[in-house]
Protein backbone atom coordinates (compact mmCIF):
# COMPACT_ATOMS: atom_id res chain seq x y z
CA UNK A 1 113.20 106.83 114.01
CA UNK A 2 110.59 108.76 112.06
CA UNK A 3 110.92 106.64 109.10
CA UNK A 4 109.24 103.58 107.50
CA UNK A 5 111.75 100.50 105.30
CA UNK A 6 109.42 99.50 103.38
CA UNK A 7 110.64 95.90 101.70
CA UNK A 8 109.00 94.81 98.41
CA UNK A 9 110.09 90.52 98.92
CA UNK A 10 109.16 87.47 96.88
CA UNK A 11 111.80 85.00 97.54
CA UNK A 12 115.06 86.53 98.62
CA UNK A 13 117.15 85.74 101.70
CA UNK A 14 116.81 88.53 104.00
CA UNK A 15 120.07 88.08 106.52
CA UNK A 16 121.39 91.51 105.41
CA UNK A 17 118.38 93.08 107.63
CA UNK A 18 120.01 91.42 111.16
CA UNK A 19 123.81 92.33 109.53
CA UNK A 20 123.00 95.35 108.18
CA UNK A 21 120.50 97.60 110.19
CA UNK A 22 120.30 99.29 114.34
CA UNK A 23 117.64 97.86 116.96
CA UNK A 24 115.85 100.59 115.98
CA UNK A 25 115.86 100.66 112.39
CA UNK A 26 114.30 97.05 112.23
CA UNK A 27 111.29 98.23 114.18
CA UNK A 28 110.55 100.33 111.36
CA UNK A 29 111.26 97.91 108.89
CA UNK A 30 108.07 96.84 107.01
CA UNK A 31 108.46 93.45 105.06
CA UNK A 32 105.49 92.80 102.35
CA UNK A 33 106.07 89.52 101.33
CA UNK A 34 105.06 87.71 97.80
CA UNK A 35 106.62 84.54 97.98
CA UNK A 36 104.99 81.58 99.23
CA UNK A 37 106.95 80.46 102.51
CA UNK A 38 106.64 82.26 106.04
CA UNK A 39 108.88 84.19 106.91
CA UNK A 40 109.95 85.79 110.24
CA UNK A 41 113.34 88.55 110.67
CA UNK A 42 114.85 88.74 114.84
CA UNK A 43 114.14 92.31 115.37
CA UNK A 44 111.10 92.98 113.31
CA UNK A 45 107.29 93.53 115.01
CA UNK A 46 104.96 90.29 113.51
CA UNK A 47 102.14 92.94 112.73
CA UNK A 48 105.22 94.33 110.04
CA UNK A 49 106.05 91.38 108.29
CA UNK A 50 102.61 91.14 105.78
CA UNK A 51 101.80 88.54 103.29
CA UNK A 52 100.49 89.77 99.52
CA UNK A 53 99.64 88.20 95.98
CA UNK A 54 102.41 88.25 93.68
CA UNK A 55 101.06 90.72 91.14
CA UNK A 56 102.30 94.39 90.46
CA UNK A 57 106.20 93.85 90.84
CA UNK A 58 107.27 96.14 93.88
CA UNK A 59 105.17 99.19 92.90
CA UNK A 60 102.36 96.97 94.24
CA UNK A 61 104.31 96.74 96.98
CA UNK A 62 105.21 100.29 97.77
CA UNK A 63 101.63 101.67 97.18
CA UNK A 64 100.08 99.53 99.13
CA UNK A 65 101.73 100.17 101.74
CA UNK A 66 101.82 103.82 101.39
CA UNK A 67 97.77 104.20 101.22
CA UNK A 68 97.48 101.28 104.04
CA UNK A 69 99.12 104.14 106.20
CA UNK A 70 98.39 107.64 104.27
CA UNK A 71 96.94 109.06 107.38
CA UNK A 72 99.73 108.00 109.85
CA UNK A 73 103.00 108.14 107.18
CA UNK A 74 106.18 108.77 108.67
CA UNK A 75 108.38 111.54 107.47
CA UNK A 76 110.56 109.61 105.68
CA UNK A 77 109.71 106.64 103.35
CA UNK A 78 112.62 104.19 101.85
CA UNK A 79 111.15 101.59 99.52
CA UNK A 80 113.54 98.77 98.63
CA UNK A 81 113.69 95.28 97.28
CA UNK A 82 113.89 92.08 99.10
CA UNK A 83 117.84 91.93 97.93
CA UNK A 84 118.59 95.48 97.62
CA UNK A 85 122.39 94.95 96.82
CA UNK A 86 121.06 93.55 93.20
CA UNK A 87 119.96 96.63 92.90
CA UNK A 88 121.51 99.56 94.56
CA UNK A 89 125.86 98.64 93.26
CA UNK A 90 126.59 98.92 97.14
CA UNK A 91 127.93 96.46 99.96
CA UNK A 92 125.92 94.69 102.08
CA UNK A 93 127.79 95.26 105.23
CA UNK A 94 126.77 97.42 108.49
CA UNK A 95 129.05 100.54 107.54
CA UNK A 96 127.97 100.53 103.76
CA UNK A 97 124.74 100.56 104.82
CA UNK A 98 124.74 102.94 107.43
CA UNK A 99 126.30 105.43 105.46
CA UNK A 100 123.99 104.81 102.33
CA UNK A 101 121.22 105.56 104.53
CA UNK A 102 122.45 109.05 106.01
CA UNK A 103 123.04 110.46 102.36
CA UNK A 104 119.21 109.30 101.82
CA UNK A 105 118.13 111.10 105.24
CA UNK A 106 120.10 113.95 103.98
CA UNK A 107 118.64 114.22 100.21
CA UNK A 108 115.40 113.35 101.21
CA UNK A 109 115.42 115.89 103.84
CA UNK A 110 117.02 118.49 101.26
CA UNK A 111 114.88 117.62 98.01
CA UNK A 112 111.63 115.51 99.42
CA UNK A 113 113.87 112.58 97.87
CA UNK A 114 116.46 110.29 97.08
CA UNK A 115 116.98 108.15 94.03
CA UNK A 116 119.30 105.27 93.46
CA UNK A 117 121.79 104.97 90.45
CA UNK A 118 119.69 107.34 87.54
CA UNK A 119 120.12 107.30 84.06
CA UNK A 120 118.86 109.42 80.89
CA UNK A 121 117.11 108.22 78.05
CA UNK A 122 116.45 111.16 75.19
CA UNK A 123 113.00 109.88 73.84
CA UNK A 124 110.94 112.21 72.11
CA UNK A 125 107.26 112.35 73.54
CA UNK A 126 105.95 109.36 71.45
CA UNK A 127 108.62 107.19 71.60
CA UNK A 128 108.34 104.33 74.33
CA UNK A 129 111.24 103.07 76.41
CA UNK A 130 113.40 99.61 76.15
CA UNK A 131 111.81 98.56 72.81
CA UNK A 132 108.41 98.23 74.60
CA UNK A 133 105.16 98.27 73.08
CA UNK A 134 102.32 100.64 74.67
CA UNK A 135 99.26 102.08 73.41
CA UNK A 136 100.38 105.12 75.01
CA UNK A 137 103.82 106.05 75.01
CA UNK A 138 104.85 107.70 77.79
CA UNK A 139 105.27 111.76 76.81
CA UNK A 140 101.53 111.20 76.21
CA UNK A 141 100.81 109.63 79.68
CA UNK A 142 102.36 112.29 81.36
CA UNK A 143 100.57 114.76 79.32
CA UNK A 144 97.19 113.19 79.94
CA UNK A 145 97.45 112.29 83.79
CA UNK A 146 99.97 114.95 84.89
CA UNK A 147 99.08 118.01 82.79
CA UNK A 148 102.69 117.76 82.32
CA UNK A 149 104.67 118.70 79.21
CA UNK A 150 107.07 115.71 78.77
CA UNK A 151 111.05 117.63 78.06
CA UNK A 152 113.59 115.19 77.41
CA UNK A 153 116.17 113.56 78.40
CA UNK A 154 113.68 110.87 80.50
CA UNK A 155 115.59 110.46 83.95
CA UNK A 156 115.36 107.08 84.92
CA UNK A 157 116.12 105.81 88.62
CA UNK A 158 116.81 102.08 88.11
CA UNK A 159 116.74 99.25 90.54
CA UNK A 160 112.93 100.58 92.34
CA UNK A 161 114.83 101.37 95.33
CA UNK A 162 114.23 105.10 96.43
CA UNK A 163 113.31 107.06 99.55
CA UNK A 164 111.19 110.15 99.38
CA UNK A 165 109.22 111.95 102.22
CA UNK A 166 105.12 112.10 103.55
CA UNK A 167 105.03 115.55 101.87
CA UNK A 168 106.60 114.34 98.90
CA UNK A 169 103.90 111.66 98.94
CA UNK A 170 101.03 113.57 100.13
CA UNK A 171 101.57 116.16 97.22
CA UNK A 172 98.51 115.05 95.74
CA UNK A 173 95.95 113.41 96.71
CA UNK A 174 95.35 109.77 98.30
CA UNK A 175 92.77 109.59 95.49
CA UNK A 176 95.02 110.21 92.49
């Protein structure tokens, strides 16, 4: 399997991993873990099961892991939280599972990635999203870090679980 699972976890159980995934699949599992009690999944290489601060939500999570390994990423990448079923409106059963992973391989193979549930939000380019407060809205971020021209609707990909691939990730640089 040419792929890395990443898992973003603070406290959550994580018994869906032995009901839910192959052999195979949890040897290329990756468990960051931000909560404060050891943790251990059958299956899983030691060296893969990591221990971090609890700052920076599960972005912290993801990135790290993805510039701990930029020069040896797999070809596919699925970051997900430590109870992705909170997050993803799916089952947590083997076939569910399964299946939601294919149509990932698939899309990420197809477009470079693979959101969950999306949603649009028609903000102009100075207006910020869910009522919160920036100093730079987010049009203008885009604009100033992208070179981007922001062109609503926003679409949003809730829940921070995704899957995208190493060229999708290696578009720009490990420095940006």
């Amino acid at each position: 399997m040419n792929a890395h699972i990443v898992i973003a976890r603070y406290n959550e159980s994580l018994e869906w991993i032995d009901k839910c995934l192959t052999p195979i699949q949890k040897r290329s599992v990756w468990i960051y873990n931000k909560g404060d009690d050891e943790i251990s999944v059958v299956g899983v290489p030691s060296n893969q099961i990591q221990r971090l601060p609890n700052v920076g939500r599960e972005a912290h999570t993801y990135l790290t892991h993805v510039l701990r390994h930029w020069d040896k990423l797999p070809s596919q990448l699925w970051f997900l939280q430590g109870n992705p079923f909170d997050h993803l409106e799916i089952n947590s059963d083997f076939d569910t599972v399964q299946k939601w992973f294919r149509i990932w391989t698939n899309k990420i193979y197809l477009n470079g990635f693979s959101p969950n549930m999306c949603r649009e939000f028609p903000l102009n380019k100075h207006e910020t999203s869910a009522g919160e407060l920036t100093d730079m809205p987010f049009g203008t971020w885009l604009e100033k870090y992208t070179g981007k021209m922001y062109r609503p609707p926003l679409t949003w990909y809730i829940g921070a679980c995704f899957g995208c691939s190493r060229a999708q990730v290696q578009h720009r640089t490990r420095e940006y």
